[in-house]
Protein backbone atom coordinates (compact mmCIF):
# COMPACT_ATOMS: atom_id res chain seq x y z
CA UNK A 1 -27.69 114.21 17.30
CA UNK A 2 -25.20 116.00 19.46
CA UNK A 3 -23.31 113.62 21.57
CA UNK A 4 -22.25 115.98 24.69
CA UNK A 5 -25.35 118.10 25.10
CA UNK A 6 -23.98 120.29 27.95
CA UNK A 7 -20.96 120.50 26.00
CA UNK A 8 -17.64 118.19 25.04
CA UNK A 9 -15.11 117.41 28.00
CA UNK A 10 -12.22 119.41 27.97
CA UNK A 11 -13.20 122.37 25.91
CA UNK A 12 -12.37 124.94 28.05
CA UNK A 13 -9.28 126.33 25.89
CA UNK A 14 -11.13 125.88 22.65
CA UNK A 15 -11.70 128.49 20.15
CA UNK A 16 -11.88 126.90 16.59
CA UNK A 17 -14.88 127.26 14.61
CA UNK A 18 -16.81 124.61 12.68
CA UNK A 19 -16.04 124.98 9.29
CA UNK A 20 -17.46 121.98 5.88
CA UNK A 21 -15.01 123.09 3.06
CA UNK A 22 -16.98 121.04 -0.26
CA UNK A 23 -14.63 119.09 -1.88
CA UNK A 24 -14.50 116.88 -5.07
CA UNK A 25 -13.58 113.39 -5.00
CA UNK A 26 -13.17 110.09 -7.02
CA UNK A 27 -16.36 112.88 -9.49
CA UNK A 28 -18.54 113.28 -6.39
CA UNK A 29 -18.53 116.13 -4.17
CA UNK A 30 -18.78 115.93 -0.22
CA UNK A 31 -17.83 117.56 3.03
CA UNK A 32 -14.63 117.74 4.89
CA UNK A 33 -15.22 119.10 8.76
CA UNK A 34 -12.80 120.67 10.57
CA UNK A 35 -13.15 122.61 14.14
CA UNK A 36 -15.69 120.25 15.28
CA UNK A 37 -16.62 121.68 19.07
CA UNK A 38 -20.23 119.71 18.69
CA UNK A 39 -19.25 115.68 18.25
CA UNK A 40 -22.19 114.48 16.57
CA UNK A 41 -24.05 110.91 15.49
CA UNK A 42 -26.31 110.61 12.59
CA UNK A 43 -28.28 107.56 12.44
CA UNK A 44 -29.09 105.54 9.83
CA UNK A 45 -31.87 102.93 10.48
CA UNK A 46 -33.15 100.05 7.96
CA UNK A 47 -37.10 99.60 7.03
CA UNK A 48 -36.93 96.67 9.95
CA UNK A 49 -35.20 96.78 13.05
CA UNK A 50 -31.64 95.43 13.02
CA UNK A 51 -30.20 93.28 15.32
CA UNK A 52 -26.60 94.75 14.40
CA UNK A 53 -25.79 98.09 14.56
CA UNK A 54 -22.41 99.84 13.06
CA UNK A 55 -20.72 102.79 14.24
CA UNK A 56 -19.01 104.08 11.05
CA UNK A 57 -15.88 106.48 12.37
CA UNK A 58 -14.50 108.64 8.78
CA UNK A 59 -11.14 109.13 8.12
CA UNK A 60 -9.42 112.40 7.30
CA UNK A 61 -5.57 112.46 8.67
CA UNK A 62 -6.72 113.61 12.24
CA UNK A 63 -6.83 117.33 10.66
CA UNK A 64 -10.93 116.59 8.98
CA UNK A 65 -13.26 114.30 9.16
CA UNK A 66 -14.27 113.13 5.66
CA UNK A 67 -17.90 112.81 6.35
CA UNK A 68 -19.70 111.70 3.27
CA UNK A 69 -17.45 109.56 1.73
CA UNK A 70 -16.63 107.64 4.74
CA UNK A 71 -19.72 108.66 6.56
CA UNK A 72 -22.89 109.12 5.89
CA UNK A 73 -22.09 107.22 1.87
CA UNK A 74 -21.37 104.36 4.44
CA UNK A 75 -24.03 105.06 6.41
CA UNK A 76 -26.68 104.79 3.92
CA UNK A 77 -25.06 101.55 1.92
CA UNK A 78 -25.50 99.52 5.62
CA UNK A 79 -28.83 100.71 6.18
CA UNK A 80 -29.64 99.57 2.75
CA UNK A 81 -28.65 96.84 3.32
CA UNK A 82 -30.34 95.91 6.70
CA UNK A 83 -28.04 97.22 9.07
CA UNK A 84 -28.56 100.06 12.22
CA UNK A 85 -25.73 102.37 11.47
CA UNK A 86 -24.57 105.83 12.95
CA UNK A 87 -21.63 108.05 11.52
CA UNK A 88 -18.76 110.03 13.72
CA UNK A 89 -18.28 113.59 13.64
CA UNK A 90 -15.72 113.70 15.96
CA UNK A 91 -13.28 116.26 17.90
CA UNK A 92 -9.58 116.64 16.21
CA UNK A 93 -6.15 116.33 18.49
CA UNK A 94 -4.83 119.59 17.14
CA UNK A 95 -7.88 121.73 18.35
CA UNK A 96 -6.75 122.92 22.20
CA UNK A 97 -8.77 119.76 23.48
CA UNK A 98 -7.27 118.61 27.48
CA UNK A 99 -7.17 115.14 26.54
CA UNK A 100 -5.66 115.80 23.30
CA UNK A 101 -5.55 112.80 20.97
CA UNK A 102 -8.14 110.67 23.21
CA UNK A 103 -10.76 113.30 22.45
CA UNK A 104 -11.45 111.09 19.61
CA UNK A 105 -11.61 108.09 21.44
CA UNK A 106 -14.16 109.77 24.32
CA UNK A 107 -16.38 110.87 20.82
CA UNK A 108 -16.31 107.13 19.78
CA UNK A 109 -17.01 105.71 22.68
CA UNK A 110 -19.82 107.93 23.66
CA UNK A 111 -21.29 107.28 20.01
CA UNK A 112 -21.18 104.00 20.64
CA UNK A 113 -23.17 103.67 23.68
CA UNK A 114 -25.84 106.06 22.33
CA UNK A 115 -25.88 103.79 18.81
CA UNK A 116 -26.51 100.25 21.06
CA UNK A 117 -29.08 102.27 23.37
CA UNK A 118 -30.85 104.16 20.64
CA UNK A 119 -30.92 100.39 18.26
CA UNK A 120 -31.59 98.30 20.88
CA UNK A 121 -29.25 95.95 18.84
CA UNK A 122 -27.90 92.94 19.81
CA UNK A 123 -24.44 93.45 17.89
CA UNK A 124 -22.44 96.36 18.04
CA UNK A 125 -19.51 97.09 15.66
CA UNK A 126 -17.03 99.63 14.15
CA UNK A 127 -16.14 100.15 11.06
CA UNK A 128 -13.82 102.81 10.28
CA UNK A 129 -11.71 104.15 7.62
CA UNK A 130 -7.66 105.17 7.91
CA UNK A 131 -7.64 107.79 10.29
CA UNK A 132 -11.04 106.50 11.59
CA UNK A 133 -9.25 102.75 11.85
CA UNK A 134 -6.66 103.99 13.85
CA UNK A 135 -9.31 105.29 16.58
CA UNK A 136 -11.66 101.71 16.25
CA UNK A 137 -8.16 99.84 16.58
CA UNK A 138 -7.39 102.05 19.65
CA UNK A 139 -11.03 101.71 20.92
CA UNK A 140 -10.90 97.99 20.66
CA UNK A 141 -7.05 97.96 22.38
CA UNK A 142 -7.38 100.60 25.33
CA UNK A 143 -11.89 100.44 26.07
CA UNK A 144 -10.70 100.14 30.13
CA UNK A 145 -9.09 103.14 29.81
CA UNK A 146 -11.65 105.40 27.92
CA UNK A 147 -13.16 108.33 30.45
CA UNK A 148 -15.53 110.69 30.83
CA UNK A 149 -17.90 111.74 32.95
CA UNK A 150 -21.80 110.11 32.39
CA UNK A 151 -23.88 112.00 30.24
CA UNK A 152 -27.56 109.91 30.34
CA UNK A 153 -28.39 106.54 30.99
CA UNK A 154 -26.46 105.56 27.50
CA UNK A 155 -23.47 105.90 29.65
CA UNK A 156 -24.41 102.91 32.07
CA UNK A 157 -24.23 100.34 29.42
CA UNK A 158 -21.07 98.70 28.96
CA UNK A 159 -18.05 99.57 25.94
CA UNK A 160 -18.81 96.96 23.80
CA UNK A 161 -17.64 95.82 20.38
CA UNK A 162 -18.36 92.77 18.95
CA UNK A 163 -16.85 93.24 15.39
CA UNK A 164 -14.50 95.86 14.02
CA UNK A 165 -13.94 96.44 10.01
CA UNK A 166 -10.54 98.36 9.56
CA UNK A 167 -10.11 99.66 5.67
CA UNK A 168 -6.49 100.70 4.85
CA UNK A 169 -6.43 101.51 8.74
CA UNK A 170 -2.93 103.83 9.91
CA UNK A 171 -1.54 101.28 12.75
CA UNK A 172 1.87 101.00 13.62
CA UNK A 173 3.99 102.06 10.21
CA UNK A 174 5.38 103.91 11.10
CA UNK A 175 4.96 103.46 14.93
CA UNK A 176 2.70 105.76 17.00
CA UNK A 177 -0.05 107.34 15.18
CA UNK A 178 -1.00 110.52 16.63
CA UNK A 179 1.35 110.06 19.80
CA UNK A 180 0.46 106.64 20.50
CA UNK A 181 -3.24 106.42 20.29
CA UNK A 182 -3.19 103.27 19.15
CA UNK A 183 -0.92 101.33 21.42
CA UNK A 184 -1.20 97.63 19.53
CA UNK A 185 -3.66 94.90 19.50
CA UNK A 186 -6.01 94.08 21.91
CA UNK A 187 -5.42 90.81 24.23
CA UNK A 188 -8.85 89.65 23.09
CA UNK A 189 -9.27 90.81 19.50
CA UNK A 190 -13.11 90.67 18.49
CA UNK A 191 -13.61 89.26 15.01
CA UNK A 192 -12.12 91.87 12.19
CA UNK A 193 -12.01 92.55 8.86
CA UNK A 194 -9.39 94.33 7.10
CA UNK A 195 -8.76 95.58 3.71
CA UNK A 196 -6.60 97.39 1.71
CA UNK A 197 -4.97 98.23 -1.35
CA UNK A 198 -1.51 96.97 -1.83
CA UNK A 199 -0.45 100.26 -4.24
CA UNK A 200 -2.02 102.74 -1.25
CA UNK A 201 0.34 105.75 -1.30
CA UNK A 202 -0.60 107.41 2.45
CA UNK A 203 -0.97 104.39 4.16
CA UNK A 204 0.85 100.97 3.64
CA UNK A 205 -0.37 97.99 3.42
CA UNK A 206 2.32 96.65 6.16
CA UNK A 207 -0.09 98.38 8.66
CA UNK A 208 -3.36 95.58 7.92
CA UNK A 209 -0.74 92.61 7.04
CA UNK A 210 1.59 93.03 10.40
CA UNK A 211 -2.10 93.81 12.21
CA UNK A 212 -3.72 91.06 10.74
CA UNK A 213 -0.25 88.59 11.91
CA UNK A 214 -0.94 90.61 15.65
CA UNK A 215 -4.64 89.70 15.96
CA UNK A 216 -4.18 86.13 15.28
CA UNK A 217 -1.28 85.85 17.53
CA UNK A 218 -3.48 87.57 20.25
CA UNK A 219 -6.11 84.58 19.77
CA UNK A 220 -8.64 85.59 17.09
CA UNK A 221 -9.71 84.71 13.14
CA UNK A 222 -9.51 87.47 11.25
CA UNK A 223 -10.35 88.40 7.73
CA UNK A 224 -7.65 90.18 5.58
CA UNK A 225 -8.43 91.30 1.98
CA UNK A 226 -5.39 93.48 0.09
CA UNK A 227 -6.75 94.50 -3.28
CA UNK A 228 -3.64 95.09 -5.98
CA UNK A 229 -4.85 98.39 -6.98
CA UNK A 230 -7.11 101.43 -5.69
CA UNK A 231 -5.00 103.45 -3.56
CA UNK A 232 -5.98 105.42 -0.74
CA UNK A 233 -9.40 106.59 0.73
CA UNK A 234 -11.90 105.15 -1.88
CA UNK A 235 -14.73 104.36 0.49
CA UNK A 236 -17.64 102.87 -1.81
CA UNK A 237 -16.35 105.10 -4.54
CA UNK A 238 -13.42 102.60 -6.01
CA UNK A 239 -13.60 102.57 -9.75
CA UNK A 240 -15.63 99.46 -10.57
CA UNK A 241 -12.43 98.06 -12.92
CA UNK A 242 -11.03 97.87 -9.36
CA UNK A 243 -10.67 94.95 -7.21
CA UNK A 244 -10.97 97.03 -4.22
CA UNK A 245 -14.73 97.91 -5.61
CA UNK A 246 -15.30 94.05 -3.91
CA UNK A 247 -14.92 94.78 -0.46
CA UNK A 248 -18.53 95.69 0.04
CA UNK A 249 -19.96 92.72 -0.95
CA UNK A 250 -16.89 90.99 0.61
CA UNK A 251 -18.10 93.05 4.36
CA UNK A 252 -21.21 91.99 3.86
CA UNK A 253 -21.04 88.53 3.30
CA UNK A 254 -18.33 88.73 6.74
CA UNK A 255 -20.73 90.11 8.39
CA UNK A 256 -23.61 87.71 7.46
CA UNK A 257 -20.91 84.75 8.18
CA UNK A 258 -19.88 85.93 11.45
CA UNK A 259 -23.09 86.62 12.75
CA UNK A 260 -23.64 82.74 12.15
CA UNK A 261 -21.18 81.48 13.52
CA UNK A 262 -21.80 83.65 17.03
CA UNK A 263 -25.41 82.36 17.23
CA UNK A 264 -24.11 78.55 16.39
């Protein structure tokens, strides 16, 4: 569904074109966007209604979104598995957009509020993937100072996040991702889960350990899992000799936990 139906903010200097190059990855082929001018959700909904709802934000270096392997692969898993989810194609920095890098953070937010009004659920989360944890970290950290003008009644419910799942998420090394989009953590970190691979080549591992240190200095418990091997971007498609194959199962059973412990 298109998230700006009378068009996205800011596009008035826009001329790129929508392009899904097919790529091969990890033995499975998938999309990679680029150009986006129409942010879009697609949602994902279990045989019974959920009470938790994810909104699942792909990585792809802030150049492509890498929508089936860290989208809609996602996507499906979750609602497999019980869950409401919706995944992100979102606008890119480098596109002519007036708010530049917060484009991304307008999509998110906007996808958020449709994904908690469309679910009805009663938990809202992110869960996004390098690239895509950079822009849930920086939802999380700057949600006051997110604008746009109100699309639909979606837009009168309030930024919420209750959870946030960051895999091998780009956060401060080195410093200022994308010109500071992600500014640090927030002063009331909601319950997150982190994982990574310690041999990840793009991204180091120094961004979820010194994050995880920040978010429990800032007052919350969070959950930090660095596999030794599986490098960078494997979604759900880690080798199953892996450890970083377990973080799945490892989410899940987070997700279960903390769900328990907010209703206690």
């Amino acid at each position: 569904m298109s998230l700006w139906p009378g068009g996205a903010p800011g596009g008035e200097h826009v001329t790129v074109q929508e392009v899904a190059r097919e790529v091969d990855d990890q033995g499975r082929k998938g999309r990679d966007i680029s150009g986006v001018r129409d942010p879009r959700l697609s949602l994902h909904l279990p045989a019974q209604k959920a009470d938790t709802a994810l909104l699942v934000i792909p990585g792809g270096a802030f150049n492509r979104v890498v929508f089936d392997k860290e989208g809609e692969e996602v996507c499906r898993w979750l609602a497999g598995a019980g869950y409401a989810a919706g995944g992100l194609i979102y606008r890119l920095p480098g596109d002519g957009w007036a708010q530049g890098a917060d484009v991304m953070l307008q999509d998110a937010a906007r996808a958020l509020r449709v994904l908690a009004q469309r679910t009805g659920a009663s938990r809202i989360g992110v869960l996004g993937f390098s690239a895509g944890g950079t822009i849930a970290g920086a939802l999380a950290s700057r949600a006051a100072e997110v604008d746009y003008a109100p699309v639909d009644d979606a837009d009168r419910l309030p930024l919420r996040i209750d959870f946030l799942g960051l895999g091998y998420p780009y956060l401060n090394v080195p410093a200022s991702p994308r010109q500071g989009l992600y500014r640090g953590a927030p002063k009331a970190p909601p319950p997150t889960f982190f994982f990574h691979a310690a041999d990840d080549p793009r991204v180091s591992v120094d961004n979820s350990l010194d994050s995880f240190k920040a978010w429990r200095a800032a007052g919350t418990e969070p959950a930090l899992h660095v596999f030794e091997r599986g490098g960078h971007g494997f979604g759900l498609r880690a080798p199953p000799t892996s450890s970083a194959a377990a973080w799945p199962d490892l989410f899940l059973t987070w997700l279960k936990a903390s769900a328990a412990t907010k209703t206690a």
